[in-house]
C-alpha atoms as a PDB file:
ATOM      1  CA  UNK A   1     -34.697  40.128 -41.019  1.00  0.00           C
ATOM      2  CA  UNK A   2     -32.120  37.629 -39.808  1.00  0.00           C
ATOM      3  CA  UNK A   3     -27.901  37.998 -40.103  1.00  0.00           C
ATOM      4  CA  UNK A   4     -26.678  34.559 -42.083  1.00  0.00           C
ATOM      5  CA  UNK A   5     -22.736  34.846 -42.326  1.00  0.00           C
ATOM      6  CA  UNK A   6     -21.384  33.124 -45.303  1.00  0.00           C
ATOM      7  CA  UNK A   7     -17.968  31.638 -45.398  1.00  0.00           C
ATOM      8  CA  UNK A   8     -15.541  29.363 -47.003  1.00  0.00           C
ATOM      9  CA  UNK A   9     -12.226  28.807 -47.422  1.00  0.00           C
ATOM     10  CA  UNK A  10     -10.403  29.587 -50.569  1.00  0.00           C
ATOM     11  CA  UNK A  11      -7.230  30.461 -52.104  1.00  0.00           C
ATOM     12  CA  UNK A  12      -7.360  33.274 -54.282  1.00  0.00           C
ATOM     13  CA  UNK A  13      -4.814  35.079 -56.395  1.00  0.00           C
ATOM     14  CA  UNK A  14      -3.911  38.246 -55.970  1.00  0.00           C
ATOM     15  CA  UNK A  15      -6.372  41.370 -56.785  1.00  0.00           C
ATOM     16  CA  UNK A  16      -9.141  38.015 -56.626  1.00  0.00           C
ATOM     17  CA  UNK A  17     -12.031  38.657 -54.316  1.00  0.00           C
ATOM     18  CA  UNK A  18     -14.911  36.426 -53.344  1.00  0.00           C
ATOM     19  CA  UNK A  19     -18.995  37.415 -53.653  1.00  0.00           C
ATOM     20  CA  UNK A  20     -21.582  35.757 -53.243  1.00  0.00           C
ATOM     21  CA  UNK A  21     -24.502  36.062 -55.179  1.00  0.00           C
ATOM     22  CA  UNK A  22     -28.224  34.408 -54.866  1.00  0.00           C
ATOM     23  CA  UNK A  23     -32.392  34.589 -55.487  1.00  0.00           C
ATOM     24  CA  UNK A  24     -32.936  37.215 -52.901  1.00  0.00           C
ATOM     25  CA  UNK A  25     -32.456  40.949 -53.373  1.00  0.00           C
ATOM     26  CA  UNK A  26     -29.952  40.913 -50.508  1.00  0.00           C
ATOM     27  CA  UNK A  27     -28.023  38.755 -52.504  1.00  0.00           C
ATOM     28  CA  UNK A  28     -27.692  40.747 -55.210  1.00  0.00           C
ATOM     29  CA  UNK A  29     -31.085  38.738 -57.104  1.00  0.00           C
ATOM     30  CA  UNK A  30     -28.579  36.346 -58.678  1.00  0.00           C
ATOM     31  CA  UNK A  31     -27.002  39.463 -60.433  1.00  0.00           C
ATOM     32  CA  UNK A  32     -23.170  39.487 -60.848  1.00  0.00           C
ATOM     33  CA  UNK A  33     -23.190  43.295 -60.273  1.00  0.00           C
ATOM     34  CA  UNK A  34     -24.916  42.884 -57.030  1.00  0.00           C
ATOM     35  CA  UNK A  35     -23.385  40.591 -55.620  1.00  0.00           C
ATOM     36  CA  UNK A  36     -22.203  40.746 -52.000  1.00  0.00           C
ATOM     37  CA  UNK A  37     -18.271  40.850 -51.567  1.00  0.00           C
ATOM     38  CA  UNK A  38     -16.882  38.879 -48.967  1.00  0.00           C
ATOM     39  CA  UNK A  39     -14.055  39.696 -46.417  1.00  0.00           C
ATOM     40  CA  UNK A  40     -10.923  37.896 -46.128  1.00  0.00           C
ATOM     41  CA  UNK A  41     -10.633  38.134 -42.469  1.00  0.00           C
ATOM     42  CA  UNK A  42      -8.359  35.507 -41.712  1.00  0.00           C
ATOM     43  CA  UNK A  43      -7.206  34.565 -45.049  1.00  0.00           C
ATOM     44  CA  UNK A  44      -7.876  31.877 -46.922  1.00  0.00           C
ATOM     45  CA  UNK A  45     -11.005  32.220 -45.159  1.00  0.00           C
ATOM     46  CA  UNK A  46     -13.574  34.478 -46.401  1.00  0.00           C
ATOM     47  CA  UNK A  47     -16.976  35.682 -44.292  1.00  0.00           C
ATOM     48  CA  UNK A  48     -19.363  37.862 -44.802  1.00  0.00           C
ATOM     49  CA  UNK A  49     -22.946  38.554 -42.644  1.00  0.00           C
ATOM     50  CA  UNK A  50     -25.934  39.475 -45.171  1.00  0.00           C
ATOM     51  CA  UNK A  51     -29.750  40.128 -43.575  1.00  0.00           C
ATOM     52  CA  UNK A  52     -32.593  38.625 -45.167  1.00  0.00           C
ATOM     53  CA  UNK A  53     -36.092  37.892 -44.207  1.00  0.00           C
ATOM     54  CA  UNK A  54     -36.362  35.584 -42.083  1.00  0.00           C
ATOM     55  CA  UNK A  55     -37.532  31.570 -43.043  1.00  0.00           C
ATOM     56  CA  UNK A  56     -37.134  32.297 -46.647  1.00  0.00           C
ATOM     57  CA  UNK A  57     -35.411  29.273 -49.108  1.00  0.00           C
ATOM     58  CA  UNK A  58     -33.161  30.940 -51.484  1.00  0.00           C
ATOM     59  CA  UNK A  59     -30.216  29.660 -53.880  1.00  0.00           C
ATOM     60  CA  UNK A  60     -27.079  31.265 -54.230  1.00  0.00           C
ATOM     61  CA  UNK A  61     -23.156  30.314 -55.209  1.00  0.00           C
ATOM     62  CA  UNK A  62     -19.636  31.748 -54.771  1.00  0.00           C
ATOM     63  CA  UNK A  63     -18.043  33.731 -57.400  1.00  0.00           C
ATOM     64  CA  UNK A  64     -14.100  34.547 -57.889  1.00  0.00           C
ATOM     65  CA  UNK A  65     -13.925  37.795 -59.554  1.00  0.00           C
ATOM     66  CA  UNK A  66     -10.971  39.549 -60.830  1.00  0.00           C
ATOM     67  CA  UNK A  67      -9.674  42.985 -60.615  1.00  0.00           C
ATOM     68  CA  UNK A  68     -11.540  44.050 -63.298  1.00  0.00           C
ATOM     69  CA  UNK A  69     -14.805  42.419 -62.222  1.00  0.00           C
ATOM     70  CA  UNK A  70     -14.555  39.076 -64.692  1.00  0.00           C
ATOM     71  CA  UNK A  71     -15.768  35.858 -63.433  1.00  0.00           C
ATOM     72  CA  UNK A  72     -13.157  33.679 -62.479  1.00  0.00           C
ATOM     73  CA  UNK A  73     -15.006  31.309 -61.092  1.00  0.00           C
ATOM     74  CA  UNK A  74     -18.229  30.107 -59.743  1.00  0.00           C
ATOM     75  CA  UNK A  75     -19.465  27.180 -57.240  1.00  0.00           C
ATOM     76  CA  UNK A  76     -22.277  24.888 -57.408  1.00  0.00           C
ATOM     77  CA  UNK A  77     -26.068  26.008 -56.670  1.00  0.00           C
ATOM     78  CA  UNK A  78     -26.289  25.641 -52.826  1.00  0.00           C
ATOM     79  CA  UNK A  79     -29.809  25.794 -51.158  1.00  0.00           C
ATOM     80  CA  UNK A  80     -30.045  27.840 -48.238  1.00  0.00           C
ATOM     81  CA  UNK A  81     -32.820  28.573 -45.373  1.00  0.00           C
ATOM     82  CA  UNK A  82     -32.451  32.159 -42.871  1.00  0.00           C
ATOM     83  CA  UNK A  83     -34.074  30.205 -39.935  1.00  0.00           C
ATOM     84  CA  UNK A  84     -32.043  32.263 -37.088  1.00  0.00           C
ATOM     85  CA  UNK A  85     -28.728  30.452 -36.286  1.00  0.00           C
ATOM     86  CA  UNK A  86     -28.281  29.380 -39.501  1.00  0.00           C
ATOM     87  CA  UNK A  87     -24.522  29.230 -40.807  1.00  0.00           C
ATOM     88  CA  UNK A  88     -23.272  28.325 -44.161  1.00  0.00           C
ATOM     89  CA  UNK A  89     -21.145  25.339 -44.000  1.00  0.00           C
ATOM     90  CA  UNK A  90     -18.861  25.678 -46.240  1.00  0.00           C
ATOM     91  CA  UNK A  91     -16.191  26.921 -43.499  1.00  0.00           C
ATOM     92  CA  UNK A  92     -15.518  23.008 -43.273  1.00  0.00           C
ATOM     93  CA  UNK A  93     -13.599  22.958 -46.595  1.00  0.00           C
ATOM     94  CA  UNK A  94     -11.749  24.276 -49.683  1.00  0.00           C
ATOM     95  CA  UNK A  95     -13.839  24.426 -52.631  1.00  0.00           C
END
């Protein structure tokens, strides 16, 4: 198993948290319900460090849920890869 930490920046409103969900079961196996919550440690930024086997492909996206766990909204597919190191991007921008 590696850590990957996924991040982005995003604005959010209020009782609005960020997940991330994907094809692996520590993603949640692309399951709202399981989906990983992210922190908002330095808000609008948003991080969170999942283990997965490592050098595995897997697809996941962002969701915006709201307080009473209803899809807000939800990002692209992204491909990722847990080769050790790796670190989501998506700390570069807004989305």
């Amino acid at each position: 198993m590696t850590a990957l930490t996924f991040c982005l920046r995003n604005d959010t409103a209020i009782g609005q948290d960020m997940y991330v969900k994907g094809t692996l079961p520590e993603l949640g196996d692309n399951r709202r319900d399981h989906a990983v919550k992210l922190a908002p440690t330095s808000y609008p930024l948003w991080d969170e460090d999942v283990y997965v086997p490592k050098d595995r492909e897997f697809i996941y996206r962002y969701i915006v849920m709201g307080p009473d766990g209803g899809v807000i909204r939800v990002s692209e597919q992204r491909k990722g890869y847990s080769a050790p190191g790796w670190k989501d991007n998506d700390c570069a921008y807004t989305t």
